[in-house]
Protein backbone atom coordinates (compact mmCIF):
# COMPACT_ATOMS: atom_id res chain seq x y z
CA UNK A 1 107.24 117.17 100.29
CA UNK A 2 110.27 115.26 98.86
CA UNK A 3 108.44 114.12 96.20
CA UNK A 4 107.49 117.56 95.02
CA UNK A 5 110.80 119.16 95.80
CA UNK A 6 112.40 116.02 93.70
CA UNK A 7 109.66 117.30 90.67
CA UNK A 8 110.57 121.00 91.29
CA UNK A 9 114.50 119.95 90.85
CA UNK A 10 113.42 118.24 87.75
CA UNK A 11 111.78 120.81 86.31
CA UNK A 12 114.10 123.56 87.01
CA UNK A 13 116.95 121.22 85.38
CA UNK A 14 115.03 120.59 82.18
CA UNK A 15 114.69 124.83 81.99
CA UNK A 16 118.41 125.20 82.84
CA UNK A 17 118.62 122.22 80.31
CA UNK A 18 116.99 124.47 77.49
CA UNK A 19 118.90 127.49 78.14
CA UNK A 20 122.02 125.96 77.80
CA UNK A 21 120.85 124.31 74.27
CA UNK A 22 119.85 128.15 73.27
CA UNK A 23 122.86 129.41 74.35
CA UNK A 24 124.76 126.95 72.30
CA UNK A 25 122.61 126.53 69.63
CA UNK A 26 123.07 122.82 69.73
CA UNK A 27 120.30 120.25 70.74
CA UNK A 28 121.23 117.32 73.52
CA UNK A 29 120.82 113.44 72.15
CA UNK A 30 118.28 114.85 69.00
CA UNK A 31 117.69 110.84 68.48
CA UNK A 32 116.49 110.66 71.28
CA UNK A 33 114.61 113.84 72.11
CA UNK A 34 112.39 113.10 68.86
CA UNK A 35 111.83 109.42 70.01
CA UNK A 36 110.60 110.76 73.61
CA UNK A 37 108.53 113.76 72.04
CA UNK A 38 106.85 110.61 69.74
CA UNK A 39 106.22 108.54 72.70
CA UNK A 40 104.86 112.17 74.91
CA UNK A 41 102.48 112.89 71.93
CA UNK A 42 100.84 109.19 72.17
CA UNK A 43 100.41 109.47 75.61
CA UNK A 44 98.60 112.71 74.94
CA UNK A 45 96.42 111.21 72.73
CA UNK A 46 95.57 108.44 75.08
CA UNK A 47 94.60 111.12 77.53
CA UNK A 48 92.44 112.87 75.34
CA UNK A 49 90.40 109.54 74.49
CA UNK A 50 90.10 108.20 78.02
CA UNK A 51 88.80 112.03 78.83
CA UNK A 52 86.44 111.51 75.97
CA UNK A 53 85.30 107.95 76.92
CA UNK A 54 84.93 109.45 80.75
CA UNK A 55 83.09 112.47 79.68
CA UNK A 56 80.27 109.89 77.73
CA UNK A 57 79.86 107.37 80.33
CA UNK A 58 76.32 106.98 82.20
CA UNK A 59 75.85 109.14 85.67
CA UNK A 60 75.36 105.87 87.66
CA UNK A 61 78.74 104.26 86.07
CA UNK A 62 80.74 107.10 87.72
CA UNK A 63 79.06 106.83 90.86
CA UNK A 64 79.49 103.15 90.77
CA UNK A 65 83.41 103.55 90.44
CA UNK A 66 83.25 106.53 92.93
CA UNK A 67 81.65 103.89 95.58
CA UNK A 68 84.32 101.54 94.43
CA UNK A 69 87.30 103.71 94.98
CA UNK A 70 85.63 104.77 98.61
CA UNK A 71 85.40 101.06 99.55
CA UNK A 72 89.04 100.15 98.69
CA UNK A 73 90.09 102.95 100.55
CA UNK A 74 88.50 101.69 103.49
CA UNK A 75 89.99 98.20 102.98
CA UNK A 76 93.19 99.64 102.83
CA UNK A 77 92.86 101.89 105.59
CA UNK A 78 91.46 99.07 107.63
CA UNK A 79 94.48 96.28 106.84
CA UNK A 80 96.57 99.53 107.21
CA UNK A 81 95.30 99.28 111.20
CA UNK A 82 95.79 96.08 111.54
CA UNK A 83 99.21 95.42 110.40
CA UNK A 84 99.92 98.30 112.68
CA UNK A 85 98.39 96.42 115.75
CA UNK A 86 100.59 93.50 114.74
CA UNK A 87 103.14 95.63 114.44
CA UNK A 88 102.90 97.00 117.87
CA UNK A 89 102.48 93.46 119.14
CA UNK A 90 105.94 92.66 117.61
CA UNK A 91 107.61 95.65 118.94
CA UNK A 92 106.41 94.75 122.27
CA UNK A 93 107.49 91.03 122.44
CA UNK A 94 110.86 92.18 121.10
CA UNK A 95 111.40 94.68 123.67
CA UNK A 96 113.12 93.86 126.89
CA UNK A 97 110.71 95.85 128.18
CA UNK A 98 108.27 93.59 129.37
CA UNK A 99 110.77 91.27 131.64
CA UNK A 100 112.54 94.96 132.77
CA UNK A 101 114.47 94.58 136.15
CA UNK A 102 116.11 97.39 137.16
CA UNK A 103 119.90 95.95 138.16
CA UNK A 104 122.59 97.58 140.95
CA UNK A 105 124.72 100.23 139.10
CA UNK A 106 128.32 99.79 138.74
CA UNK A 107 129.34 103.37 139.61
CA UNK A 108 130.46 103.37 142.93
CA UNK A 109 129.38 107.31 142.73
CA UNK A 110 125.88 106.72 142.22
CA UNK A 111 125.88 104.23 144.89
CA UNK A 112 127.06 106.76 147.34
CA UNK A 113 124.32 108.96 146.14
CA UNK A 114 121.73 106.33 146.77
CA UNK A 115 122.76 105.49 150.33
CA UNK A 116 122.95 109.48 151.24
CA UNK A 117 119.76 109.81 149.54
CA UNK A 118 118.36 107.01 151.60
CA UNK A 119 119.53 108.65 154.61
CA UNK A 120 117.86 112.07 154.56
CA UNK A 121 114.60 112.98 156.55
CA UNK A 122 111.74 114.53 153.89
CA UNK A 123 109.50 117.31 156.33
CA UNK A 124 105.84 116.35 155.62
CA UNK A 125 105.47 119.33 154.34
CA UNK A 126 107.26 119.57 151.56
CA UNK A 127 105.87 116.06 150.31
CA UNK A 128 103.24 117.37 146.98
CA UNK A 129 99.85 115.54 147.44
């Protein structure tokens, strides 16, 4: 979600980016723009060959690279589970929790409410089951 509203911001400035050059009639960093739109076309170009190349390549080729994308996603998926059991492992045997003893309060108020609590008679009846 960040990642698309981060794209969406992007886009919206490079429209608010062009309106302003209309509205001004001048163009931002024109060096620049024309090295970018030189480097945008080649990358186009690129596309359109490896979309060529993928369009001519033998059925059992692109099944073969299907069943190799499927596999690393398993591998990852499965180290993905196990650095998470380490991970849990860690957490645990950096928590306190483990050697946990539950120490006498300070507050002299909640050691009045102990002792009175410790003092009162619970009917059998109203003990839940």
């Amino acid at each position: 979600m960040i990642i698309f509203g981060g794209a969406f911001a992007l886009i919206l400035a490079l429209f608010i980016l062009k309106l302003v050059e209309a509205v001004s009639g001048r163009t931002l960093a024109p060096n620049t723009r024309a090295m970018l739109d030189e480097k945008a076309l080649v990358v186009e170009r690129m596309g359109e060959k490896a979309a060529y190349a993928v369009e001519h390549l033998p059925s059992f080729t692109i099944a073969f690279a299907l069943y190799l994308v499927h596999v690393c996603a398993f591998l990852v998926a499965r180290s993905a589970r196990g650095i998470e059991r380490q991970a849990h492992r860690v957490a645990e045997f950096v928590s306190h929790k483990r050697t946990f003893s539950r120490r006498e309060t300070k507050s002299d108020f909640l050691k009045q409410v102990r002792k009175h609590k410790e003092t009162l008679v619970i009917p059998a009846d109203a003990v839940a089951e």
